[in-house]
PDB file of N, CA and C in Angstrom:
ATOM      1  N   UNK A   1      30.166  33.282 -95.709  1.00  0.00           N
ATOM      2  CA  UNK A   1      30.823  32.014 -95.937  1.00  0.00           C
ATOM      3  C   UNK A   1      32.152  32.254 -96.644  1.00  0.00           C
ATOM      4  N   UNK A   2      33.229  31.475 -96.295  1.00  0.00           N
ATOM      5  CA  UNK A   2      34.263  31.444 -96.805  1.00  0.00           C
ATOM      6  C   UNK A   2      34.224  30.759 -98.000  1.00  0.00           C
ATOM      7  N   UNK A   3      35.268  31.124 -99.259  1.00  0.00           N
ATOM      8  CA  UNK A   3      35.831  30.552-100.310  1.00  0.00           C
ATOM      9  C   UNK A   3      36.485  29.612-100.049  1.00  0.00           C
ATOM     10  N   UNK A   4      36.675  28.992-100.649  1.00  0.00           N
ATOM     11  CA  UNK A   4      38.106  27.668-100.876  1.00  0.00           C
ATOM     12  C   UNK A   4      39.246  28.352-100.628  1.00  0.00           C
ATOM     13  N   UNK A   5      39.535  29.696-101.604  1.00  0.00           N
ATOM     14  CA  UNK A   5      40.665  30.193-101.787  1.00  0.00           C
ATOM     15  C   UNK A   5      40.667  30.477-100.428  1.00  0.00           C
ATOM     16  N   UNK A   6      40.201  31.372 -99.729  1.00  0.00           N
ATOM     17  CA  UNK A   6      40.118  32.006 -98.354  1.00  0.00           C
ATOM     18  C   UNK A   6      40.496  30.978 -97.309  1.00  0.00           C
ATOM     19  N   UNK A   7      39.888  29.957 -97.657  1.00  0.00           N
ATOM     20  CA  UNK A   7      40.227  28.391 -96.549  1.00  0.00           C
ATOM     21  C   UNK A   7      41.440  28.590 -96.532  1.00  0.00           C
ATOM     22  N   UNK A   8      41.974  27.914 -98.151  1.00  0.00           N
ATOM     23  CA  UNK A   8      43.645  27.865 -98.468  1.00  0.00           C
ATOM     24  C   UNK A   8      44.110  28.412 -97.674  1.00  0.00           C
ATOM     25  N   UNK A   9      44.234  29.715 -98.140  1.00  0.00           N
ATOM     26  CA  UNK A   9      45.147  30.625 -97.815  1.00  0.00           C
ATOM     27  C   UNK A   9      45.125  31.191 -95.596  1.00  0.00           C
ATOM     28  N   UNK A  10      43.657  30.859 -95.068  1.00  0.00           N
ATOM     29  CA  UNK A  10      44.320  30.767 -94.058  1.00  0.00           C
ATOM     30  C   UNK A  10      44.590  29.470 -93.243  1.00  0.00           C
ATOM     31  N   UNK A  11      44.107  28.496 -93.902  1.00  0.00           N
ATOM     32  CA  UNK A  11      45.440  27.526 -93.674  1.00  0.00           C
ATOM     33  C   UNK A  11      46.629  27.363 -93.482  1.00  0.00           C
ATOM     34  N   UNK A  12      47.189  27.888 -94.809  1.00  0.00           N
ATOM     35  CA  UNK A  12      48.898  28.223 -95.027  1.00  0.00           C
ATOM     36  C   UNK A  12      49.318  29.423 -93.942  1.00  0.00           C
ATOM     37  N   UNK A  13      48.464  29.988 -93.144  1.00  0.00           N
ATOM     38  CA  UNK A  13      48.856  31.272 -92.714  1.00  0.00           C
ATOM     39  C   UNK A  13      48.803  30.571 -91.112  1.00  0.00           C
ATOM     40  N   UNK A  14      47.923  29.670 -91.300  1.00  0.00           N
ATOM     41  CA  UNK A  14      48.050  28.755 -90.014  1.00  0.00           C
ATOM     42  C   UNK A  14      48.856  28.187 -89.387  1.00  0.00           C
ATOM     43  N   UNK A  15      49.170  27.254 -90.760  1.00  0.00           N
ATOM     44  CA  UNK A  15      50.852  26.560 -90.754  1.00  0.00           C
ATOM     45  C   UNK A  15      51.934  27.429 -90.323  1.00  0.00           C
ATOM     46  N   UNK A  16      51.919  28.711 -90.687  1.00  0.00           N
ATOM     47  CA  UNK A  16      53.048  29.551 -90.761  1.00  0.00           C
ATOM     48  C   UNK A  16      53.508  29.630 -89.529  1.00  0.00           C
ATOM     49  N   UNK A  17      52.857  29.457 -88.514  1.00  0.00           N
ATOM     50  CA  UNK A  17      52.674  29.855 -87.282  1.00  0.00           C
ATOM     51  C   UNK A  17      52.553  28.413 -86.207  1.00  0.00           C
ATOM     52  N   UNK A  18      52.993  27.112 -87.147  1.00  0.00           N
ATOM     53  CA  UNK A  18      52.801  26.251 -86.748  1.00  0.00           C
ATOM     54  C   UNK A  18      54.335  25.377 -86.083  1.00  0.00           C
ATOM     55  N   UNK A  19      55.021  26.005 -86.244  1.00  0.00           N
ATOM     56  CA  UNK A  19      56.563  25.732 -86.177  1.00  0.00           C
ATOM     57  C   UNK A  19      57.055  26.701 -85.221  1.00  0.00           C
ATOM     58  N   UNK A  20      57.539  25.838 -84.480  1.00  0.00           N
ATOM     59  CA  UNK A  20      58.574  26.496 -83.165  1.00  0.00           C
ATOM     60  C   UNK A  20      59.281  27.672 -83.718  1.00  0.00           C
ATOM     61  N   UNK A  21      60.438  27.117 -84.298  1.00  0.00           N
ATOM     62  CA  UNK A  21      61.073  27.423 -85.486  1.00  0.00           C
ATOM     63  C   UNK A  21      60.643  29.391 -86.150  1.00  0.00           C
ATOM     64  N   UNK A  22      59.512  29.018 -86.357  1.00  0.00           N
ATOM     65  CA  UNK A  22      59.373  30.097 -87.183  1.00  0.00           C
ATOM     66  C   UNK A  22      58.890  31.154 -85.925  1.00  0.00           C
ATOM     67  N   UNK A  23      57.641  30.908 -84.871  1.00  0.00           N
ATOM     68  CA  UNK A  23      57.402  31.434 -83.924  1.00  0.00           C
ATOM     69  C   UNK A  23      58.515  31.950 -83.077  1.00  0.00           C
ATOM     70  N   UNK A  24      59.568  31.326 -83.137  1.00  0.00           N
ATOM     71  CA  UNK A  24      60.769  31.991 -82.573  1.00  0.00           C
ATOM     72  C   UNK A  24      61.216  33.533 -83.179  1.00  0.00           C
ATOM     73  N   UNK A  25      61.625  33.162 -84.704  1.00  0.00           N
ATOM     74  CA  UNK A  25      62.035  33.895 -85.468  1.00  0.00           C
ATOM     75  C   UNK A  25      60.711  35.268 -85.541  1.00  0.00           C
ATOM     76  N   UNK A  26      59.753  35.046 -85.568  1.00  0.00           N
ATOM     77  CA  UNK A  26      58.539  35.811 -85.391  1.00  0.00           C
ATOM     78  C   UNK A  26      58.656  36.815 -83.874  1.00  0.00           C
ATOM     79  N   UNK A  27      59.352  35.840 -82.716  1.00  0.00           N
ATOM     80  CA  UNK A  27      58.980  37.104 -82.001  1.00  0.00           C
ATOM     81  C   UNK A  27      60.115  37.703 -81.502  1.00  0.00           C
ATOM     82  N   UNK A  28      61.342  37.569 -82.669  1.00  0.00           N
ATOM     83  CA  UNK A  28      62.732  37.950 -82.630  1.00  0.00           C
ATOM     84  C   UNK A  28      62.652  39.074 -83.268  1.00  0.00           C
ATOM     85  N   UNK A  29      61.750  39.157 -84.466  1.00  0.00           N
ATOM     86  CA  UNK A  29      61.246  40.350 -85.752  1.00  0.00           C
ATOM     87  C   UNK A  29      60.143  41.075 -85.326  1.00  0.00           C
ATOM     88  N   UNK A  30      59.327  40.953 -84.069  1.00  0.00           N
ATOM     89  CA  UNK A  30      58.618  42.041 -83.273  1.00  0.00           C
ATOM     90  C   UNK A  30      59.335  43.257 -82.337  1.00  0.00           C
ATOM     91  N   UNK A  31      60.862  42.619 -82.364  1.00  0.00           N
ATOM     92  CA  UNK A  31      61.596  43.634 -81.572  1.00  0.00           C
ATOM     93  C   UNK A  31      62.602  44.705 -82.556  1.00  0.00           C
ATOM     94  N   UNK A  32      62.667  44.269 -83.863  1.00  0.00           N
ATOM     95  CA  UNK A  32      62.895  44.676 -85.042  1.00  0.00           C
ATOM     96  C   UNK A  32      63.336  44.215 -86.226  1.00  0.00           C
ATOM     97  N   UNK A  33      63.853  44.354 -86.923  1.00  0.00           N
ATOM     98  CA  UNK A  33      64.699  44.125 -88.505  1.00  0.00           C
ATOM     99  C   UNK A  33      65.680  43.276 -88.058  1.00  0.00           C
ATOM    100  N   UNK A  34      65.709  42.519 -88.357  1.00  0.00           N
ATOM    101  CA  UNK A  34      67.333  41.483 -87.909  1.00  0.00           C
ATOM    102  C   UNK A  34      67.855  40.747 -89.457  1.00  0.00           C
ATOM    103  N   UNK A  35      68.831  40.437 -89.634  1.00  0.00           N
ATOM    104  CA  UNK A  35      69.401  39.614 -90.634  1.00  0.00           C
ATOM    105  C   UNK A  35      69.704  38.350 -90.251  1.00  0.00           C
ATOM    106  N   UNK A  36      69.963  36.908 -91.223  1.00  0.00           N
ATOM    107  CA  UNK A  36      69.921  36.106 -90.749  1.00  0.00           C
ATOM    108  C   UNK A  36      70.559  35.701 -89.617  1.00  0.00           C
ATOM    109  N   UNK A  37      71.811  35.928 -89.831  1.00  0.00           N
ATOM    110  CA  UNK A  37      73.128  35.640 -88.545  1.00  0.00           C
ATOM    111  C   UNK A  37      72.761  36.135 -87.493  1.00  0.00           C
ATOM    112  N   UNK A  38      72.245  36.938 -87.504  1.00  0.00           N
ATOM    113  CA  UNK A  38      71.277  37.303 -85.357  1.00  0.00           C
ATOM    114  C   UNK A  38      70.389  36.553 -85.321  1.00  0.00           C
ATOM    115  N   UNK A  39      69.265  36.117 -86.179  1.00  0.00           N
ATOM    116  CA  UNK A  39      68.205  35.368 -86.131  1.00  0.00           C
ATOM    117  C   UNK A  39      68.656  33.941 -85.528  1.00  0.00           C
ATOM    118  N   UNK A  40      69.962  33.366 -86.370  1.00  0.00           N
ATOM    119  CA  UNK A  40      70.576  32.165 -86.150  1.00  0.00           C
ATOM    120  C   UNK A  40      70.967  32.047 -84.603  1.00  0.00           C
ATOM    121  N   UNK A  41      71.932  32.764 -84.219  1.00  0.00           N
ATOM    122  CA  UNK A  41      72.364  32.802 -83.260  1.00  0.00           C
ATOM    123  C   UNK A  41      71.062  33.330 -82.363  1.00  0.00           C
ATOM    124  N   UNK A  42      70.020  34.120 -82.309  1.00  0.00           N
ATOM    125  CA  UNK A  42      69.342  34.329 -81.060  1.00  0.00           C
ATOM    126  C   UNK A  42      68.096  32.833 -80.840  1.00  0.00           C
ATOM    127  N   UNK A  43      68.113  32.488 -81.787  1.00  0.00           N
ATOM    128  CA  UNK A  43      66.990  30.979 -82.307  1.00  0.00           C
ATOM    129  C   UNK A  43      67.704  30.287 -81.818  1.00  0.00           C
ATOM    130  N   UNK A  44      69.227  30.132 -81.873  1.00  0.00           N
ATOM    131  CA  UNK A  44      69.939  28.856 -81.697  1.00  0.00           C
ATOM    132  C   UNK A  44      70.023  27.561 -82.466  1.00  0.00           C
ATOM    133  N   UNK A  45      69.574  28.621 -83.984  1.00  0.00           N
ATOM    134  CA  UNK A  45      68.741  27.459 -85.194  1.00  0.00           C
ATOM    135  C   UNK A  45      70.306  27.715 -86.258  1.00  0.00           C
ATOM    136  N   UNK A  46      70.890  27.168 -87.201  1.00  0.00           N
ATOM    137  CA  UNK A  46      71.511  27.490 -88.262  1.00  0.00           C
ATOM    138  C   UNK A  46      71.205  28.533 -89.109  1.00  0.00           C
ATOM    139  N   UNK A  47      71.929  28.971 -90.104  1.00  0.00           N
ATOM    140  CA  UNK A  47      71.461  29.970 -90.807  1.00  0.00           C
ATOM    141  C   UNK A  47      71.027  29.527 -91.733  1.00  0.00           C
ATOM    142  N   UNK A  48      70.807  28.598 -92.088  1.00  0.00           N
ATOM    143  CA  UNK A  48      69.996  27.942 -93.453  1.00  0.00           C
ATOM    144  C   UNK A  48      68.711  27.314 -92.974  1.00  0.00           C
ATOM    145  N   UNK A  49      68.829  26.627 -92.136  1.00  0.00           N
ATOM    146  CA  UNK A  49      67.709  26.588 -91.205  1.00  0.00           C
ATOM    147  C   UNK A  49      66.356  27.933 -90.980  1.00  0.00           C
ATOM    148  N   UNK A  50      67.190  29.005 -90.425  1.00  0.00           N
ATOM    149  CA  UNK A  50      66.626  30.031 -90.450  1.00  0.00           C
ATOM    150  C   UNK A  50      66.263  30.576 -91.811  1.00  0.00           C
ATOM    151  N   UNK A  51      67.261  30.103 -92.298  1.00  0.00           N
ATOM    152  CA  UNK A  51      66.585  30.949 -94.448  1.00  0.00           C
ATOM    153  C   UNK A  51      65.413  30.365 -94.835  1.00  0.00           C
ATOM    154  N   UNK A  52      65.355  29.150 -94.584  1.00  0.00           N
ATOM    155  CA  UNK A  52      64.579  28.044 -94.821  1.00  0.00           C
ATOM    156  C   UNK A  52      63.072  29.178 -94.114  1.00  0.00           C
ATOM    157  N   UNK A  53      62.968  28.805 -93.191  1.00  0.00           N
ATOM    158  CA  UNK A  53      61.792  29.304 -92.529  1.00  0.00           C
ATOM    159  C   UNK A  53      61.474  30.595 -92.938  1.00  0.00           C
ATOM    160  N   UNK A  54      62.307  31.726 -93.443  1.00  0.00           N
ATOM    161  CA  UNK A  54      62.581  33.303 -93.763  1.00  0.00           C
ATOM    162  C   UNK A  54      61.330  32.976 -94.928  1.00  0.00           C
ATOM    163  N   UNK A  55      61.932  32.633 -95.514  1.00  0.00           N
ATOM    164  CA  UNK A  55      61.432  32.431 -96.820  1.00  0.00           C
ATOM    165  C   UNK A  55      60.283  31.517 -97.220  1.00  0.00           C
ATOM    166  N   UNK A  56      59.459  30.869 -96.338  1.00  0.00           N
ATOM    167  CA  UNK A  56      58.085  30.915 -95.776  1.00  0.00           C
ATOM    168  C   UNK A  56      57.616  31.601 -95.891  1.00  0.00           C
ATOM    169  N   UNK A  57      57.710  32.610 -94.424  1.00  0.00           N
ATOM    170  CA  UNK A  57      57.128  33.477 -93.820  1.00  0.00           C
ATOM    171  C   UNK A  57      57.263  34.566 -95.040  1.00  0.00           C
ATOM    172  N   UNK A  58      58.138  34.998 -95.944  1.00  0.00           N
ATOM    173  CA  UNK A  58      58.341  35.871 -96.804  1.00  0.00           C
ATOM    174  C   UNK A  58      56.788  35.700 -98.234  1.00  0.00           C
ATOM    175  N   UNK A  59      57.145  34.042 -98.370  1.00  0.00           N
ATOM    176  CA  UNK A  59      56.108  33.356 -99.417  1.00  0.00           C
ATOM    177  C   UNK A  59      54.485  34.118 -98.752  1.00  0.00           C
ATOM    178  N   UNK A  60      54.513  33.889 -97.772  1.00  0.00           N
ATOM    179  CA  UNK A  60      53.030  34.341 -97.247  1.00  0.00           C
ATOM    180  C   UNK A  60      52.952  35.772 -96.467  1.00  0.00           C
ATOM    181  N   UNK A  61      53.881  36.503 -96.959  1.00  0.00           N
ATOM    182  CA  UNK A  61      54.108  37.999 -97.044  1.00  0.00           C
ATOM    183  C   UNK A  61      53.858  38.514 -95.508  1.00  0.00           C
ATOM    184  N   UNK A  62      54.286  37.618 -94.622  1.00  0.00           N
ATOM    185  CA  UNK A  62      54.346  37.724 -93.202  1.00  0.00           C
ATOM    186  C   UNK A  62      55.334  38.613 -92.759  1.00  0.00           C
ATOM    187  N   UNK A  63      56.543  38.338 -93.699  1.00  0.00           N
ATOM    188  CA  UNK A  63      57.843  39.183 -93.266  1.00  0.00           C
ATOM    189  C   UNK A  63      58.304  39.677 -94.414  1.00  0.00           C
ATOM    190  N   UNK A  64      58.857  40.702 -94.670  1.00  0.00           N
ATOM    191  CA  UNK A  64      59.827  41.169 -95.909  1.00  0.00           C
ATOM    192  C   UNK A  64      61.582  41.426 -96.059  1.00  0.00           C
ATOM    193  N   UNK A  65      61.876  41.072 -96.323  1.00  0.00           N
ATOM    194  CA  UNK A  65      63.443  40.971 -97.317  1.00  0.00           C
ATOM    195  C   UNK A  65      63.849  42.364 -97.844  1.00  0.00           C
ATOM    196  N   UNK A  66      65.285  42.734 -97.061  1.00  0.00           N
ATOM    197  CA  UNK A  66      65.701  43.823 -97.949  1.00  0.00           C
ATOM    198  C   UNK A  66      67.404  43.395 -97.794  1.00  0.00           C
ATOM    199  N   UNK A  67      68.035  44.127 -98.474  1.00  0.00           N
ATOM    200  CA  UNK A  67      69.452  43.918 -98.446  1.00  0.00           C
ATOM    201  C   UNK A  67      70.080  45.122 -97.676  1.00  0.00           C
ATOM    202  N   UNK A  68      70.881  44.796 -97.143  1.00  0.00           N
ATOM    203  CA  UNK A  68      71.749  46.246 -96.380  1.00  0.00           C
ATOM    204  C   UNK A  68      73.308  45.554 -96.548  1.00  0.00           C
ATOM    205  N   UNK A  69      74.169  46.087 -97.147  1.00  0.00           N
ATOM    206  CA  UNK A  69      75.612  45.641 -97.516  1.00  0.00           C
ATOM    207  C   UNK A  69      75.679  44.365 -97.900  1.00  0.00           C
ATOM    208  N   UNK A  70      76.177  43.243 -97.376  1.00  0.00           N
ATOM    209  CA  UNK A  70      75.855  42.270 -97.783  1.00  0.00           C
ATOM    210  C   UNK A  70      75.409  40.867 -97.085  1.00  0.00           C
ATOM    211  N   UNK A  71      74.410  41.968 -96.194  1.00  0.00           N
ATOM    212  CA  UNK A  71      73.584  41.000 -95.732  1.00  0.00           C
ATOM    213  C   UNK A  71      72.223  41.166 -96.061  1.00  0.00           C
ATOM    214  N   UNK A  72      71.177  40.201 -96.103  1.00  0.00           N
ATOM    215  CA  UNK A  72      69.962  40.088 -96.003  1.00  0.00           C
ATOM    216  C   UNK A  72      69.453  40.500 -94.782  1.00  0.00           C
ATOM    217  N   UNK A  73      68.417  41.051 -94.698  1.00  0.00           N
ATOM    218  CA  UNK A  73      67.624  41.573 -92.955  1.00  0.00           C
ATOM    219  C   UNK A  73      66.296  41.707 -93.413  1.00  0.00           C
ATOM    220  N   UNK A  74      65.439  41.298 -92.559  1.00  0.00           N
ATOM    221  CA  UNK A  74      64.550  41.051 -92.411  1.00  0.00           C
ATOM    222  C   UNK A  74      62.894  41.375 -91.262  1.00  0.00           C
ATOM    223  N   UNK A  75      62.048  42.029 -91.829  1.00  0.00           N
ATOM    224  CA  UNK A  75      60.845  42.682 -90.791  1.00  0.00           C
ATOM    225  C   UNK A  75      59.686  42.064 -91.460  1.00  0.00           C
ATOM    226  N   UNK A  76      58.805  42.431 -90.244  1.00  0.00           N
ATOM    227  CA  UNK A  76      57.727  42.471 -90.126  1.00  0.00           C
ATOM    228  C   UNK A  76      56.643  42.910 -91.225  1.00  0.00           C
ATOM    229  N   UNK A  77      55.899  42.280 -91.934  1.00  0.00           N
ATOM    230  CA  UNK A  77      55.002  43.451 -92.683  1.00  0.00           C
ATOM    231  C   UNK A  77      53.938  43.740 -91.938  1.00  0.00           C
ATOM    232  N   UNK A  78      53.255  43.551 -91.076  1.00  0.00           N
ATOM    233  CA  UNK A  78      52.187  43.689 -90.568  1.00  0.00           C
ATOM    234  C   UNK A  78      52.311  43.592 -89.018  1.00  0.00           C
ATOM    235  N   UNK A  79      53.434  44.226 -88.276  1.00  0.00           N
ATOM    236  CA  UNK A  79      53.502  44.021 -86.994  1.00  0.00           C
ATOM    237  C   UNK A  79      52.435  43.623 -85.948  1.00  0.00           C
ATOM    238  N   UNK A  80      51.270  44.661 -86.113  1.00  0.00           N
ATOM    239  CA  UNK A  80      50.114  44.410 -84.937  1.00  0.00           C
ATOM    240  C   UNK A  80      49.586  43.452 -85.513  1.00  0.00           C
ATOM    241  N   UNK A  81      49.579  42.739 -86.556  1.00  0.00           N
ATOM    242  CA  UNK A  81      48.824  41.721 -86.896  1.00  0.00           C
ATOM    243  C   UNK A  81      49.705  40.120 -86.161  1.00  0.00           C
ATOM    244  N   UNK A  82      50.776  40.314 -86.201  1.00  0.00           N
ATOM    245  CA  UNK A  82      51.652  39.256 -86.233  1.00  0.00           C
ATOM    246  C   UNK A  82      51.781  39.000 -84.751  1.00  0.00           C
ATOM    247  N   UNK A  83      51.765  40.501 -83.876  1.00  0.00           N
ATOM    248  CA  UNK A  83      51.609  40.029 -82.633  1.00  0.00           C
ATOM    249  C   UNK A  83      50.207  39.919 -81.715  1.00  0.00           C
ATOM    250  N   UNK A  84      48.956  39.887 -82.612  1.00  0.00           N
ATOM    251  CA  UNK A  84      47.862  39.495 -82.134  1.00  0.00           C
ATOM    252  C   UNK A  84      47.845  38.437 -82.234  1.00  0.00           C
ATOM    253  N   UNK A  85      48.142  38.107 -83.321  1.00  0.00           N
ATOM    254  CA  UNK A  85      48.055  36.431 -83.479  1.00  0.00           C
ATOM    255  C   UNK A  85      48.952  35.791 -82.214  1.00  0.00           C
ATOM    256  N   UNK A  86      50.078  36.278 -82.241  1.00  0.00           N
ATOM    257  CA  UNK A  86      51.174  35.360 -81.350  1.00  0.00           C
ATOM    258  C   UNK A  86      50.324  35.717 -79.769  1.00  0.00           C
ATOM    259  N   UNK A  87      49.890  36.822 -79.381  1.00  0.00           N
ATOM    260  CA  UNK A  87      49.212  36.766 -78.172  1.00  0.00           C
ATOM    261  C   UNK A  87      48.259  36.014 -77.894  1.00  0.00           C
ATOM    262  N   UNK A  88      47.260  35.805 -79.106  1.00  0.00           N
ATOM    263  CA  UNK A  88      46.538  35.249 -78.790  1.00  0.00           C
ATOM    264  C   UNK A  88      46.480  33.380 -78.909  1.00  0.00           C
ATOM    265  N   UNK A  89      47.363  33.388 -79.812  1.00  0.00           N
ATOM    266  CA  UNK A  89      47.984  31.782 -79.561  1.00  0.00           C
ATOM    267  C   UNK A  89      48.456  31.283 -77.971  1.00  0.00           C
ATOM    268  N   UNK A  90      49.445  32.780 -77.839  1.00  0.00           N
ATOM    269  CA  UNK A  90      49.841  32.250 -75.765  1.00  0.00           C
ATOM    270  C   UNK A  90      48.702  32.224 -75.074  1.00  0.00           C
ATOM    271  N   UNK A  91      47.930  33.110 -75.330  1.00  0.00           N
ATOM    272  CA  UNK A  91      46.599  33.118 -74.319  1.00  0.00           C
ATOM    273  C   UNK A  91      46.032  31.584 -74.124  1.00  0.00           C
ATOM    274  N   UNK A  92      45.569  31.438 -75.334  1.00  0.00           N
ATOM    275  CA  UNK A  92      44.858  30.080 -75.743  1.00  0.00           C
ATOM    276  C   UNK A  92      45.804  28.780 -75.015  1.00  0.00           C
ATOM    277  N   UNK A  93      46.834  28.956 -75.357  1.00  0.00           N
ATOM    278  CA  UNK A  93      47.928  27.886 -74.271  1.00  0.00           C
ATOM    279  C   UNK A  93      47.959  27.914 -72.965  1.00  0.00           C
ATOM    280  N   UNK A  94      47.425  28.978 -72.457  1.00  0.00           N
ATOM    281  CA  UNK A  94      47.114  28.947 -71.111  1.00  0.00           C
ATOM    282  C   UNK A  94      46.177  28.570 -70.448  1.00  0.00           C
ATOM    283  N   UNK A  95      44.911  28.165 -71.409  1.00  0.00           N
ATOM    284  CA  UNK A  95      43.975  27.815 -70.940  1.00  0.00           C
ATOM    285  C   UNK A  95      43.851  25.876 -70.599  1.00  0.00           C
TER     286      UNK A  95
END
């Protein structure tokens, strides 16, 4: 049996994955490290827009944050995890 906490938390991990938005940005960061301004422009989302969502996915340690000159860029922490989930979300849409 699950905890409360355990509910919570994959709830929020649910949500994460509940936004176009972020699912975009998710399978933009399966092909590698990007910083915001590619994210923006390949999403077709703003860059604050995109920070906005970064920093979600960052909160629930989906993706991680590093600096390279003076930009922010951004990966995956758990790649095969991130794209089981996303496969198996398309699968399920197909049915």
């Amino acid at each position: 049996m699950l905890s409360r906490e355990q509910i919570e938390d994959a709830a929020s991990l649910a949500h994460a994955f509940s936004s176009t938005t972020r699912m975009q940005i998710l399978l933009e960061l399966l092909q590698g490290e990007r910083c915001v301004e590619e994210l923006s422009k390949l999403t077709e989302y703003n860059a604050a827009n995109c920070s906005q969502h970064l920093q979600l996915l960052r909160r629930l340690k989906i993706v991680r944050a590093f600096r390279r000159g003076h930009s922010n860029f951004y990966c995956l922490e758990h790649t095969e995890h991130v794209r089981s989930v996303l496969c198996a979300l398309s699968q399920q849409s197909e049915v």
